[in-house]
C-alpha atoms as a PDB file:
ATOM      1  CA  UNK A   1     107.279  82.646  76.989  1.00  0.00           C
ATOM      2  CA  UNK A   2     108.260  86.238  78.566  1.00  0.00           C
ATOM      3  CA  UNK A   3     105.740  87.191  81.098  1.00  0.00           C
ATOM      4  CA  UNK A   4     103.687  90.523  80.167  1.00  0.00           C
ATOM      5  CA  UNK A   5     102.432  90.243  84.123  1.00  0.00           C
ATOM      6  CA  UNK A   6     104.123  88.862  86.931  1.00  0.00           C
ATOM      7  CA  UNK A   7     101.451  88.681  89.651  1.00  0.00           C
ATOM      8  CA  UNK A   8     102.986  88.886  93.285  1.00  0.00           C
ATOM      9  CA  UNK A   9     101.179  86.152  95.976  1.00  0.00           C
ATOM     10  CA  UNK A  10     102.069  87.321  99.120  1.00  0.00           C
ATOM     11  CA  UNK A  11     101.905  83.639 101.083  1.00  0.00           C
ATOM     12  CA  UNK A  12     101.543  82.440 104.400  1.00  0.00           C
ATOM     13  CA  UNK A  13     100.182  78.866 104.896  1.00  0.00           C
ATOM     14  CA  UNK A  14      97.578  78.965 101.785  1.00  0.00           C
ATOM     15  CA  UNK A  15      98.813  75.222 100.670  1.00  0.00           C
ATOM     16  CA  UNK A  16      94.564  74.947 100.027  1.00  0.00           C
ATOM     17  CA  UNK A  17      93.877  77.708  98.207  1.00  0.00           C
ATOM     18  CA  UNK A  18      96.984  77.972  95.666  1.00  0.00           C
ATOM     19  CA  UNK A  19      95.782  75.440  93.307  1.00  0.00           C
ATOM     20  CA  UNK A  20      92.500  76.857  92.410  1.00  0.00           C
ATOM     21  CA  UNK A  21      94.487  80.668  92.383  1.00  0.00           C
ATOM     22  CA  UNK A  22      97.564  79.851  90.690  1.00  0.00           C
ATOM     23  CA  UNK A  23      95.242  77.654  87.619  1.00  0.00           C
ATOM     24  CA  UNK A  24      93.062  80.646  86.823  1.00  0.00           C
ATOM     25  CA  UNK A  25      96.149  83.091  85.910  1.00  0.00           C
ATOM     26  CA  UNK A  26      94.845  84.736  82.757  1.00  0.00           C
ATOM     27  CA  UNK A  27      97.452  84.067  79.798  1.00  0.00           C
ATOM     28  CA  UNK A  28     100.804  85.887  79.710  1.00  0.00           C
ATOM     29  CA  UNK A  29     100.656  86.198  83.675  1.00  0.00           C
ATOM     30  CA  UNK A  30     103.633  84.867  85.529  1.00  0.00           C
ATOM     31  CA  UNK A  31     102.823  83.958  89.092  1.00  0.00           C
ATOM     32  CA  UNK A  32     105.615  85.075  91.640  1.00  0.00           C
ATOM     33  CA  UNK A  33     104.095  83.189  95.364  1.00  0.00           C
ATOM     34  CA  UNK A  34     106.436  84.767  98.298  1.00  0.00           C
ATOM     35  CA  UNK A  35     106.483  82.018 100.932  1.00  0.00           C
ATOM     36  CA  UNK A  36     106.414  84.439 104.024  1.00  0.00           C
ATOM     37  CA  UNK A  37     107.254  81.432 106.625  1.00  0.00           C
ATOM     38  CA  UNK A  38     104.421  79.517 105.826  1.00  0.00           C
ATOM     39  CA  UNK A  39     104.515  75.968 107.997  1.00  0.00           C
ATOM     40  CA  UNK A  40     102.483  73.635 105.929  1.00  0.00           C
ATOM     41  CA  UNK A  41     103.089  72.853 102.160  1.00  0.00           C
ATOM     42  CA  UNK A  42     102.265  76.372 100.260  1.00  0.00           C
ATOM     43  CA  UNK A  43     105.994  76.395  98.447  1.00  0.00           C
ATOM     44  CA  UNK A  44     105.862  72.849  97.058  1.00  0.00           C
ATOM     45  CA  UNK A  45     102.064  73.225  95.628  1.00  0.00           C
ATOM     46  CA  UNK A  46     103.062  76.657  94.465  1.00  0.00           C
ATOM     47  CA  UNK A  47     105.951  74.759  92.412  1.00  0.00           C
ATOM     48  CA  UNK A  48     103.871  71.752  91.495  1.00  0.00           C
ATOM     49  CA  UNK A  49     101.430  74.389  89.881  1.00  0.00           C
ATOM     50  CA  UNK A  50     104.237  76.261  87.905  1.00  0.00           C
ATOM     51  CA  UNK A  51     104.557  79.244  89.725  1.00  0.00           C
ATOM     52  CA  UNK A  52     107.949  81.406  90.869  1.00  0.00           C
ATOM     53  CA  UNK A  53     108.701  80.820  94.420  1.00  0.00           C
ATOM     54  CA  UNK A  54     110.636  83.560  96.630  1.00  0.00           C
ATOM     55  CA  UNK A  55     111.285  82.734 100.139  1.00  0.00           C
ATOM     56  CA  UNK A  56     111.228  85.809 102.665  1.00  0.00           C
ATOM     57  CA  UNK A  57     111.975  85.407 106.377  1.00  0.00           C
ATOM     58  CA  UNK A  58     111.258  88.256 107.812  1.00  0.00           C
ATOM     59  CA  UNK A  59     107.120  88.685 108.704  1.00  0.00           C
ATOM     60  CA  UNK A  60     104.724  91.275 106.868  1.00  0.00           C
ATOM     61  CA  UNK A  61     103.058  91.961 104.399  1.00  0.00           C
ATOM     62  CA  UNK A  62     105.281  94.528 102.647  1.00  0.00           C
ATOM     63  CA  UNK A  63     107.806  92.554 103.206  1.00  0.00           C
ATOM     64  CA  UNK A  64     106.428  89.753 101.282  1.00  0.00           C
ATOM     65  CA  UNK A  65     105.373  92.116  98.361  1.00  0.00           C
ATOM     66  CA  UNK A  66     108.325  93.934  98.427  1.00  0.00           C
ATOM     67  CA  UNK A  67     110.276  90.622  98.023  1.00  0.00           C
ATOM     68  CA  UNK A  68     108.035  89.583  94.988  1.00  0.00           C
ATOM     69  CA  UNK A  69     107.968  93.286  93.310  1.00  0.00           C
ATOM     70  CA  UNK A  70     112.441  93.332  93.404  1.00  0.00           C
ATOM     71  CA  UNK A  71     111.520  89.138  91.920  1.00  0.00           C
ATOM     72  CA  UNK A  72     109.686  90.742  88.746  1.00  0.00           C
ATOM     73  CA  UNK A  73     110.675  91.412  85.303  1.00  0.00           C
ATOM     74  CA  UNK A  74     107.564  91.650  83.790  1.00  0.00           C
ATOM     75  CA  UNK A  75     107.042  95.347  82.477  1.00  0.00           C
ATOM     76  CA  UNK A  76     103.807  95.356  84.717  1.00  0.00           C
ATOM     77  CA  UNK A  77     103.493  94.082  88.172  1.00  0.00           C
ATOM     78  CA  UNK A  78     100.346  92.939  89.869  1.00  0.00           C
ATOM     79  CA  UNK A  79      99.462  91.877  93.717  1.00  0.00           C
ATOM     80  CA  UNK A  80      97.053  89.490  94.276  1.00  0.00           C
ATOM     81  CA  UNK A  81      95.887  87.625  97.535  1.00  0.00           C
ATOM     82  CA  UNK A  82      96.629  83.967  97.789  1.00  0.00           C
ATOM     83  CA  UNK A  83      93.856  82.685  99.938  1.00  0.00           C
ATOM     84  CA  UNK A  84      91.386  82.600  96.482  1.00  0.00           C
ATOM     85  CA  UNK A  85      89.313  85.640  98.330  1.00  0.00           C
ATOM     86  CA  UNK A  86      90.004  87.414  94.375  1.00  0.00           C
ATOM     87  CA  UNK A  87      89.491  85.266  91.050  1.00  0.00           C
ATOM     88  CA  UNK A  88      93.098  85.741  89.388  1.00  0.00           C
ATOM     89  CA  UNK A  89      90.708  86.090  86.093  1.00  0.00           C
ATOM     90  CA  UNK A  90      89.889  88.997  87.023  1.00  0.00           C
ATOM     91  CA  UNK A  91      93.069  90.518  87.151  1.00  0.00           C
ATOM     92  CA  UNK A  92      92.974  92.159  83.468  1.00  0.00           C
ATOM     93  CA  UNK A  93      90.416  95.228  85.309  1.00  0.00           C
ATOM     94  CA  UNK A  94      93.409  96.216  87.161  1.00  0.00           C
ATOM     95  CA  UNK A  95      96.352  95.139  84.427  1.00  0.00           C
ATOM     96  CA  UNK A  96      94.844  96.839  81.163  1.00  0.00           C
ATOM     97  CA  UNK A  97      94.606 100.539  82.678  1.00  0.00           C
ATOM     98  CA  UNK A  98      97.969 100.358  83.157  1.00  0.00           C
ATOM     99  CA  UNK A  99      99.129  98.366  79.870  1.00  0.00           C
ATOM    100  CA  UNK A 100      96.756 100.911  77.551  1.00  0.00           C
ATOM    101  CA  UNK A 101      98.402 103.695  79.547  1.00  0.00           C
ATOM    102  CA  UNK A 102      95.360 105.310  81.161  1.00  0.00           C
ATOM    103  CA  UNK A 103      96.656 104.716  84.352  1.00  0.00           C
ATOM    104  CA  UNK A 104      99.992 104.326  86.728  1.00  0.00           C
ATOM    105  CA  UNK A 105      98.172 102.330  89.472  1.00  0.00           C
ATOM    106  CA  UNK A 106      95.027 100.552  89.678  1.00  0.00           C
ATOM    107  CA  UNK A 107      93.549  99.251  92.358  1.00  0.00           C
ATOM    108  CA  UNK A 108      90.436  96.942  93.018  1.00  0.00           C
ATOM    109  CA  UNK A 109      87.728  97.937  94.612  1.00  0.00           C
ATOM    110  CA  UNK A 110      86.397  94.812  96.568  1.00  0.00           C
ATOM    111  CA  UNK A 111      82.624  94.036  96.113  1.00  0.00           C
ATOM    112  CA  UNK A 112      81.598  90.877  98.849  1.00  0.00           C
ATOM    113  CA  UNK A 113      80.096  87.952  97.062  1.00  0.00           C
ATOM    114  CA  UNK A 114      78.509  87.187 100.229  1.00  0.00           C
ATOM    115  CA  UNK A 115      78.073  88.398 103.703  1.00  0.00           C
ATOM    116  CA  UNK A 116      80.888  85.930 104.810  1.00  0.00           C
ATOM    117  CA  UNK A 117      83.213  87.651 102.621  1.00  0.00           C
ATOM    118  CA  UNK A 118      84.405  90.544 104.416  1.00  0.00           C
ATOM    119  CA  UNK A 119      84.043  90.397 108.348  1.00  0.00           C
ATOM    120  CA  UNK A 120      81.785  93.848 110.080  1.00  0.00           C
ATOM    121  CA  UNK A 121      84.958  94.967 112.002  1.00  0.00           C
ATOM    122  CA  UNK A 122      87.226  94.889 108.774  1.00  0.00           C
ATOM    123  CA  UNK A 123      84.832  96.921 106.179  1.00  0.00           C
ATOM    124  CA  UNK A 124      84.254  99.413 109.288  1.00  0.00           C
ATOM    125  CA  UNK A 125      88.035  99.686 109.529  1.00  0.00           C
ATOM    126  CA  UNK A 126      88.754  99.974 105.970  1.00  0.00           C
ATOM    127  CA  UNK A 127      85.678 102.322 106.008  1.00  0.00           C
ATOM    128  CA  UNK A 128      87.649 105.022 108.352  1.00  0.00           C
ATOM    129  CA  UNK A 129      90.854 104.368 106.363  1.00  0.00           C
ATOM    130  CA  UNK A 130      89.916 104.918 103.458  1.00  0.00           C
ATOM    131  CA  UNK A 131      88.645 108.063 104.330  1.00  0.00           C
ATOM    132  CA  UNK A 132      91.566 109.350 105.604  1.00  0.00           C
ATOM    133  CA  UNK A 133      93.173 108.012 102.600  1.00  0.00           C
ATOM    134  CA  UNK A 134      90.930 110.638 100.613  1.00  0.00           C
ATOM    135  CA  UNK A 135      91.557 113.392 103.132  1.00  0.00           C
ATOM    136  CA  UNK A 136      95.364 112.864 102.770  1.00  0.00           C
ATOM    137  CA  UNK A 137      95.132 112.591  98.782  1.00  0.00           C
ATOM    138  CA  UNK A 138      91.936 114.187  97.876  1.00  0.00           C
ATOM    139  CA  UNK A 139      91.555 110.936  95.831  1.00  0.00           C
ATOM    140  CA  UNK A 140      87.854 109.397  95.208  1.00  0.00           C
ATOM    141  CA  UNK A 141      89.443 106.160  96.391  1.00  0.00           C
ATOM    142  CA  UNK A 142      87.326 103.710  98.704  1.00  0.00           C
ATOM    143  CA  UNK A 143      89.273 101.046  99.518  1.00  0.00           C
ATOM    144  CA  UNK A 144      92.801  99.426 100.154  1.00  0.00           C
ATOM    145  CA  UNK A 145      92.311  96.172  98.406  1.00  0.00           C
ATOM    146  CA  UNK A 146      94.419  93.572  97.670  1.00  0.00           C
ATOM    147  CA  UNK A 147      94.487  93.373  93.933  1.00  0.00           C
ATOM    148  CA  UNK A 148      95.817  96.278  92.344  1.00  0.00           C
ATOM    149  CA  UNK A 149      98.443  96.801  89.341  1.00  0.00           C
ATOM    150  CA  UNK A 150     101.562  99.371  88.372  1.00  0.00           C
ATOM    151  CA  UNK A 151     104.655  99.648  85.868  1.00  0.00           C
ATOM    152  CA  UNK A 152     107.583  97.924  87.711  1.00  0.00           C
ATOM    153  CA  UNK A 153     110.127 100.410  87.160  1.00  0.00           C
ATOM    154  CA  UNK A 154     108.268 103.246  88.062  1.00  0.00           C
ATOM    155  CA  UNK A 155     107.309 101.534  91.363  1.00  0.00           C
ATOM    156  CA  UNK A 156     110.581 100.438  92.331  1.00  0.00           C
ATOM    157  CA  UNK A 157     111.714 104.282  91.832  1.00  0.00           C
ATOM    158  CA  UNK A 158     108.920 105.101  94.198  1.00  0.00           C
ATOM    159  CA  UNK A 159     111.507 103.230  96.954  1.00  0.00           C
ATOM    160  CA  UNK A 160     108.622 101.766  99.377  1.00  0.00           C
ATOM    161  CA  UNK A 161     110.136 101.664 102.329  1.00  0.00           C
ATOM    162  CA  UNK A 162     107.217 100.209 105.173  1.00  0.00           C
ATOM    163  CA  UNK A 163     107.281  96.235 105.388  1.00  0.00           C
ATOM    164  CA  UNK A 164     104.032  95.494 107.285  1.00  0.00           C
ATOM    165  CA  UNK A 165     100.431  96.327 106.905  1.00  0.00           C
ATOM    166  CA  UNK A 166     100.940 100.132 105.505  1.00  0.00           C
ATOM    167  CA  UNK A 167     102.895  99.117 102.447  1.00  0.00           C
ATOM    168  CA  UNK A 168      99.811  99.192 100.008  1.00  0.00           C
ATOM    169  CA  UNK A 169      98.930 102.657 101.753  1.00  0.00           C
ATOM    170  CA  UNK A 170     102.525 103.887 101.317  1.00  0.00           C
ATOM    171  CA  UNK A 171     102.168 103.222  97.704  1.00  0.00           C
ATOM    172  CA  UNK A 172      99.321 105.086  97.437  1.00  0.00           C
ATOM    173  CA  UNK A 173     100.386 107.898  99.102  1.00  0.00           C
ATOM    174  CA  UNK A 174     103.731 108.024  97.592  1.00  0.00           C
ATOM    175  CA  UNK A 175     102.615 107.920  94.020  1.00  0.00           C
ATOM    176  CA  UNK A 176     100.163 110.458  94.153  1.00  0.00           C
ATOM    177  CA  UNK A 177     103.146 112.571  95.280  1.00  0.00           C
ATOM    178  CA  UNK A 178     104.947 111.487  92.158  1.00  0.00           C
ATOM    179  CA  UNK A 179     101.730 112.805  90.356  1.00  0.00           C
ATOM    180  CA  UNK A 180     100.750 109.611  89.184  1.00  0.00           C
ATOM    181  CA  UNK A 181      97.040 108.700  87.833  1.00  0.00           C
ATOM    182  CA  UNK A 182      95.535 106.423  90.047  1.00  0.00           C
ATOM    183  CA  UNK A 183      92.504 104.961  89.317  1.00  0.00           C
ATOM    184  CA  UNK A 184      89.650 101.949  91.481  1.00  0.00           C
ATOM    185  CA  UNK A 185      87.790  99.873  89.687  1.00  0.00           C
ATOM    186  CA  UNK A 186      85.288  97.222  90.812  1.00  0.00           C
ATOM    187  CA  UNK A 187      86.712  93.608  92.128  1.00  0.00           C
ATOM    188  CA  UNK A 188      84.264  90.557  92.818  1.00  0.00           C
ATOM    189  CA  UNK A 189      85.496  89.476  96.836  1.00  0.00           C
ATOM    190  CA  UNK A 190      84.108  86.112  97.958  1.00  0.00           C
ATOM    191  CA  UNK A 191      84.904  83.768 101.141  1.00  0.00           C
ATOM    192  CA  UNK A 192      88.767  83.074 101.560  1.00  0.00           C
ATOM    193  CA  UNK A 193      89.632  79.826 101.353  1.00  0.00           C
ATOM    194  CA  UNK A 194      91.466  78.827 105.059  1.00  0.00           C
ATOM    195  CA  UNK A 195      91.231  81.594 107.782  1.00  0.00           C
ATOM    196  CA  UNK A 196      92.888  85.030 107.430  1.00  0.00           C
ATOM    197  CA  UNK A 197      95.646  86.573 109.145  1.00  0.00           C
ATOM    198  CA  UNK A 198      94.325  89.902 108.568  1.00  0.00           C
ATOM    199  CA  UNK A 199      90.862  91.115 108.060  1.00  0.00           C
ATOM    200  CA  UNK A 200      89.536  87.689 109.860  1.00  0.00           C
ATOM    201  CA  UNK A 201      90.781  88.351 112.897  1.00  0.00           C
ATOM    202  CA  UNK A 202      90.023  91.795 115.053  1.00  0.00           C
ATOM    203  CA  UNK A 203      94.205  91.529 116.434  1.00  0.00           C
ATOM    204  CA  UNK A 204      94.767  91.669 112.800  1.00  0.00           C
ATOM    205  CA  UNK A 205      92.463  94.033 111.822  1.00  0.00           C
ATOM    206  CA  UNK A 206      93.821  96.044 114.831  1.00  0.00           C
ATOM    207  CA  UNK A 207      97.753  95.744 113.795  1.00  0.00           C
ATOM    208  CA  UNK A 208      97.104  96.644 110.408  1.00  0.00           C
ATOM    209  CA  UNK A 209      94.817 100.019 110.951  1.00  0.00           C
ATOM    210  CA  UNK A 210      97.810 100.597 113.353  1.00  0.00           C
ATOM    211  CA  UNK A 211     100.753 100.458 110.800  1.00  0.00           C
ATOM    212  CA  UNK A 212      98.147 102.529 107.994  1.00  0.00           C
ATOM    213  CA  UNK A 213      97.312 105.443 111.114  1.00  0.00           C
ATOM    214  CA  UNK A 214     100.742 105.303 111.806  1.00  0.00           C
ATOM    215  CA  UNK A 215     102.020 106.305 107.937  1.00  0.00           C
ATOM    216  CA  UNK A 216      99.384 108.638 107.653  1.00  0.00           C
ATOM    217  CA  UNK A 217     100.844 110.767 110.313  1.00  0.00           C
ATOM    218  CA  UNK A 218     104.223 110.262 109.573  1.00  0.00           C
ATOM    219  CA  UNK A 219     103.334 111.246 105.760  1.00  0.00           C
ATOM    220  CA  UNK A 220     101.607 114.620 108.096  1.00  0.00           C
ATOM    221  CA  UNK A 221     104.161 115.748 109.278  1.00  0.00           C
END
């Protein structure tokens, strides 16, 4: 069957979580995991569980979704976290804005399940950037999650060129610029399975309001 979705899994050591993520793809969703030097099993069980696996050396998260965005041929391509923080089910808020046309890019607005979900020091963080998101766009936009949704082609014209923590804000930023309608909607966010490069660490936290400041200023001047 032809894919109507491919769903990029950026992946570093999630060998726990992939089952439970990579069963709940909705139908007509083909899963695309980018192995990102992961060290314990995550490319095998991603295989075992039918899924697409890229491998791509060098570290970052844009370089990982970069890798799995040139892997698509799915008219629509989504990005989804592996570590089953986001229910795969729930991908269709993000995916049918796009497919009826109503949108270019959607992205998902995450809404803890729990306290545990989403650490102080990452919320306030995504807090300040996604106000300066809005300031730079003039977008009502609230947050840089990890699900969100696009037309292939017309992001791969977009040429995204950052490969670490600012490539979902580049996208952003560089779409509006193309005039495109971009649109949040809601997205349930529990308790990652394993513990996070990212948002559950403050070094992460740190690197990646870094590499977003950084863009913004760039974008600036």
């Amino acid at each position: 069957m032809t894919a109507l979705v491919d769903v990029v899994f950026p992946c570093l050591n999630e060998e726990n979580a992939l089952p439970w993520v990579l069963d709940r793809l909705p139908h007509g969703y083909r899963a695309i995991v980018v192995d990102n030097g992961s060290t314990d099993r995550s490319a095998e069980v991603a295989l075992a569980h039918g899924a697409t696996v890229v491998t791509e050396p060098r570290r970052g998260f844009g370089s990982a979704a970069h890798a799995g965005l040139l892997a698509a041929t799915a008219p629509i391509v989504a990005f989804c976290d592996a570590d089953a923080s986001m229910d795969p089910r729930d991908l269709p808020r993000v995916v049918d804005p796009v497919a009826s046309g109503t949108a270019d890019l959607v992205l998902g607005r995450r809404r803890p399940t729990s306290k545990r979900a989403w650490p102080l020091h990452a919320r306030i963080a995504n807090h300040s950037l996604a106000a300066l998101m809005r300031g730079a766009t003039g977008l009502d936009l609230h947050d840089l999650g990890p699900m969100r949704a696009a037309n292939r082609e017309a992001m791969l014209a977009l040429d995204l060129l950052d490969r670490r923590s600012g490539y979902p804000l580049e996208l952003v930023l560089r779409g509006h610029e193309a005039g495109w309608r971009v649109l949040e909607v809601d997205s349930p966010y529990s308790p990652r399975i394993g513990r996070s490069k990212v948002t559950g660490t403050i070094r992460g936290t740190v690197v990646a309001v870094l590499d977003m400041s950084r863009l913004l200023r760039a974008r600036r001047r």
